[in-house]
Structure formats: C-alpha cells, structure tokens
C-alpha atoms as a PDB file:
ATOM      1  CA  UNK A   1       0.000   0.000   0.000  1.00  0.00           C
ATOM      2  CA  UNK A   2       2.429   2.454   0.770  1.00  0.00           C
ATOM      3  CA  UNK A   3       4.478   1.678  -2.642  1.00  0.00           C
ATOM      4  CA  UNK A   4       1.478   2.101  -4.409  1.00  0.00           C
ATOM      5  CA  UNK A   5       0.652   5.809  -2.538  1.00  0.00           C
ATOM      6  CA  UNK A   6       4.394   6.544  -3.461  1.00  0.00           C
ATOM      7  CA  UNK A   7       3.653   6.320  -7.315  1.00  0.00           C
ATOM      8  CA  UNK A   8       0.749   8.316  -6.632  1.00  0.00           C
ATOM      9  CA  UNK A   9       2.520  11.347  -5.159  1.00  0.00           C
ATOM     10  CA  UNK A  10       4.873  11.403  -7.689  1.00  0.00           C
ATOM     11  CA  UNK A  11       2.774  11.464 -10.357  1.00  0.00           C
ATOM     12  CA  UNK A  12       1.159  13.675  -9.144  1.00  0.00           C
ATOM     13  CA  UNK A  13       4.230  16.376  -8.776  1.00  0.00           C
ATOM     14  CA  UNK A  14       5.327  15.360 -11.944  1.00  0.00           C
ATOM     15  CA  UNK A  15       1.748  16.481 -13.462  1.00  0.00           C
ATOM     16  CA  UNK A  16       1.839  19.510 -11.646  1.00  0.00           C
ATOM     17  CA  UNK A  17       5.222  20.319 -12.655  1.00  0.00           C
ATOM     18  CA  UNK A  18       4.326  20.052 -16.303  1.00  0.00           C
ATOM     19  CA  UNK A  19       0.725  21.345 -15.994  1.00  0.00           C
ATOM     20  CA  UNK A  20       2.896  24.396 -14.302  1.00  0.00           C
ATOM     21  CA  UNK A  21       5.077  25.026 -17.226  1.00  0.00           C
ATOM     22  CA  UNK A  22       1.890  24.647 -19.667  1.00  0.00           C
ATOM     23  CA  UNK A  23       0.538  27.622 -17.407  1.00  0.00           C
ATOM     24  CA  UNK A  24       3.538  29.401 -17.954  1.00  0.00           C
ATOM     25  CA  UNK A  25       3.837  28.703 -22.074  1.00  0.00           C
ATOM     26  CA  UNK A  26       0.490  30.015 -22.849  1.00  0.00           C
ATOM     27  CA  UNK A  27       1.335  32.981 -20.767  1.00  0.00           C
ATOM     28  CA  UNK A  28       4.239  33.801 -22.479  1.00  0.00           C
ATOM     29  CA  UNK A  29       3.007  33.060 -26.164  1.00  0.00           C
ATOM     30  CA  UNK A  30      -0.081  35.350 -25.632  1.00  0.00           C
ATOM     31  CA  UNK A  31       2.195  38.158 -24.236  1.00  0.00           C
ATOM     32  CA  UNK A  32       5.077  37.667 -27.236  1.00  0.00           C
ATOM     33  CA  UNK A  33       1.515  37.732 -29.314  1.00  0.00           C
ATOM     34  CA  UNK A  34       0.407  41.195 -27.946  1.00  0.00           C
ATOM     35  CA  UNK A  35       3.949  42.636 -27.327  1.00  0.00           C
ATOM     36  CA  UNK A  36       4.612  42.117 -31.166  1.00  0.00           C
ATOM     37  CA  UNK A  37       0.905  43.608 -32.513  1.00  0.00           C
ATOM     38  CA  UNK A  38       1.060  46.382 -30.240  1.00  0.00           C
ATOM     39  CA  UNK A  39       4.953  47.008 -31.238  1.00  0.00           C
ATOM     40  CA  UNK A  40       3.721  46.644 -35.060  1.00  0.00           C
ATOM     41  CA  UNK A  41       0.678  49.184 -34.477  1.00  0.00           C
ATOM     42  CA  UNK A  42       2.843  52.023 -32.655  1.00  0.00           C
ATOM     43  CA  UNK A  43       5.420  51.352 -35.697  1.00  0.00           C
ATOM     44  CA  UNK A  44       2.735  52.611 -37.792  1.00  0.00           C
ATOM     45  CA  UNK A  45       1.787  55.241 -35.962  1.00  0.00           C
ATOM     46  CA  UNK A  46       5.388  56.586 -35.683  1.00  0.00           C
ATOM     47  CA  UNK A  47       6.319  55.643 -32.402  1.00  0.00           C
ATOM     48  CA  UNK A  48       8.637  52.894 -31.015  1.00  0.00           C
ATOM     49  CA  UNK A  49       7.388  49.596 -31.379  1.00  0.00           C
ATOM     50  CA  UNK A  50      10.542  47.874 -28.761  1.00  0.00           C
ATOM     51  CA  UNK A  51       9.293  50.763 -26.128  1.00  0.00           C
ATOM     52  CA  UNK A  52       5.647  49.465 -26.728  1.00  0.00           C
ATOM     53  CA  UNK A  53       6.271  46.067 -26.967  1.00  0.00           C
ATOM     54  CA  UNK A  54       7.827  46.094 -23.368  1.00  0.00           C
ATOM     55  CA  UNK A  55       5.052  47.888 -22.171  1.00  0.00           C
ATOM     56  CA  UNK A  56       2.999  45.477 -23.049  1.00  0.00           C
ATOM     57  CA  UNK A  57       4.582  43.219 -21.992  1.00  0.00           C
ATOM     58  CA  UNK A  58       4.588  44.086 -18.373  1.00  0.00           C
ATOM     59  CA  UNK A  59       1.530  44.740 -18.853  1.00  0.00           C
ATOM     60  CA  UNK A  60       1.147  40.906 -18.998  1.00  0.00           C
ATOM     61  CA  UNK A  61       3.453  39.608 -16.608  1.00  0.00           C
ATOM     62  CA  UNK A  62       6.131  38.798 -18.749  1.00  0.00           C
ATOM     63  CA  UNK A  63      10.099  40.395 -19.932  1.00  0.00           C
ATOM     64  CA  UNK A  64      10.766  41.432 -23.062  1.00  0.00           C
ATOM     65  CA  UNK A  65      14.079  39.955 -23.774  1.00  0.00           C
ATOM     66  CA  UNK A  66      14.616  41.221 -27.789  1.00  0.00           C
ATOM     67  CA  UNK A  67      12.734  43.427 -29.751  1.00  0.00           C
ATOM     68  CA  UNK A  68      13.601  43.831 -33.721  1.00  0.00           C
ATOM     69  CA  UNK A  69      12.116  45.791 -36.176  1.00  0.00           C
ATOM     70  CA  UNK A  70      13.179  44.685 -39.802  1.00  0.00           C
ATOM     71  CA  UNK A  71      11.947  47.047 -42.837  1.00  0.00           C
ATOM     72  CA  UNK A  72      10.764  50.013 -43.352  1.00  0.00           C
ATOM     73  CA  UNK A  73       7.676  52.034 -42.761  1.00  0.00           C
ATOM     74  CA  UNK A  74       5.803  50.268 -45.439  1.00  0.00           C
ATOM     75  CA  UNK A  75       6.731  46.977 -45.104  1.00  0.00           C
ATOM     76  CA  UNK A  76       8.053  45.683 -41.508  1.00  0.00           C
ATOM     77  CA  UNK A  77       8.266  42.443 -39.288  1.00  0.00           C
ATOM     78  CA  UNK A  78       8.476  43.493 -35.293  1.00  0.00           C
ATOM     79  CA  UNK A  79       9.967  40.506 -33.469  1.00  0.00           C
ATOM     80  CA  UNK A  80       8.993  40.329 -29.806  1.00  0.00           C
ATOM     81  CA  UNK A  81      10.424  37.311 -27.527  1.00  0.00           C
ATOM     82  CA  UNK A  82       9.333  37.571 -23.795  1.00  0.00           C
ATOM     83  CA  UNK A  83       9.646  35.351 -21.171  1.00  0.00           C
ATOM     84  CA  UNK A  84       7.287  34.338 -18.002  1.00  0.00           C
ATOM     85  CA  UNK A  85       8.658  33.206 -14.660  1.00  0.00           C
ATOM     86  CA  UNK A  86       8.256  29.349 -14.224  1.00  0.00           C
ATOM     87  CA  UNK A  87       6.156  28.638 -10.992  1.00  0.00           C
ATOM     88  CA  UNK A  88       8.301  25.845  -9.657  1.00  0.00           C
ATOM     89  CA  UNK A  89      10.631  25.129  -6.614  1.00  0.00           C
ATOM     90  CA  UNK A  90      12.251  22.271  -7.679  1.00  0.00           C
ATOM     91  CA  UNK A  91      16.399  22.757  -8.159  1.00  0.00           C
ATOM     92  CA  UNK A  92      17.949  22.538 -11.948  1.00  0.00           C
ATOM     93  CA  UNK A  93      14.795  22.850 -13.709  1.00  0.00           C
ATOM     94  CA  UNK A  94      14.253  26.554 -15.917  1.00  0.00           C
ATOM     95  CA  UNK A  95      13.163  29.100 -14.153  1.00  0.00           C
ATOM     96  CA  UNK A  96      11.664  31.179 -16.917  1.00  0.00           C
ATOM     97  CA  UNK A  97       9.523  29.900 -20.080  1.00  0.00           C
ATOM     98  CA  UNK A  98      10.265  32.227 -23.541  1.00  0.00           C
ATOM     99  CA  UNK A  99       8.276  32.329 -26.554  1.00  0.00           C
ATOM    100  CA  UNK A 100       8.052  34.589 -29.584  1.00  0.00           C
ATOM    101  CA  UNK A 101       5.919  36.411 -32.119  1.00  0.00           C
ATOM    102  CA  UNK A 102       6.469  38.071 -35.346  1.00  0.00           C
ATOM    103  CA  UNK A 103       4.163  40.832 -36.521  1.00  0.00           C
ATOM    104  CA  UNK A 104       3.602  43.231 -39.521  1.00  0.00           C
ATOM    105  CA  UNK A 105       1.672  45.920 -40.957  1.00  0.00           C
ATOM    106  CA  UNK A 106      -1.314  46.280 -39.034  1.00  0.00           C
ATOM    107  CA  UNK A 107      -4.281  46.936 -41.752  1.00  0.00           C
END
C-alpha cells in the first residue's frame, strides 16, 4: 500500500510540474503575441514599437528579452520574444519559459 501511494505522489508532482510550465507557455506566447501587434501598431503610428512592446509586456506579466524591427515604414516584421517566470521550486529545472511572435503591418 504504501508503494502504491508513493507512485501516486509522484505522479502527481510530476503532473503539476508540467501542468505548471503549460501555465507558464500560454502565458508567455499570448504576451510575445500582444507585445509584437502592439509594437507593429505604434510602428505605424510613428512611435517605437521595442518601447511598446515592453510595455505590453509588463503589462502581462512577462520580460521582453529582444525586440527587432526589420523594414521600413511600409513593409516591416516586429519581433517580440518575452519570457514568463516558471512557478516551480524544484532545483535545476528553468526558471523562466520564452516564446516569440512576429508581426507586420497592421491593416
């Protein structure tokens, strides 16, 4: 009996661990999402799309790490990576989850 509570436990830390991290993905890839529209839409409008991007990107709990802007006024890709602290105590696992998000013109 107590083998079989054993297994339990730690399947049920390991789901929470990755359940944790999924948290912490979608987090991140909707903030790279908005940090790279909202960079592309103040490029239009003449501002600066890295200042905007890392706005919003507070905004939503998360660090810009790089911002690019490729192109001109016309025709542009903003690049936005961000990452979101990992909610987990456990020693040599990542601490922070990055994703990233191109954007363009906004129409």
């Amino acid at each position: 009996m107590t083998g079989v509570l054993g297994v339990v436990v730690a399947l049920s830390s390991a789901a929470l661990v990755i359940a944790g991290y999924a948290v912490g993905y979608h987090r991140a890839r909707a903030a790279a999402d908005l940090s790279a529209l909202s960079g592309a839409a103040a490029f239009q409008g003449g501002r600066e799309a890295c200042a905007q991007a890392a706005r919003t990107a507070q905004q939503n709990g998360a660090r810009l790490d790089r911002c690019d802007v490729v192109g001109d006024a016309i025709d542009f890709v903003v690049t936005a990576r961000v990452s979101v602290l990992a909610r987990t105590r456990i020693p040599h696992l990542p601490r922070a989850v990055t994703a990233q998000a191109y954007a363009g013109p906004v129409q």
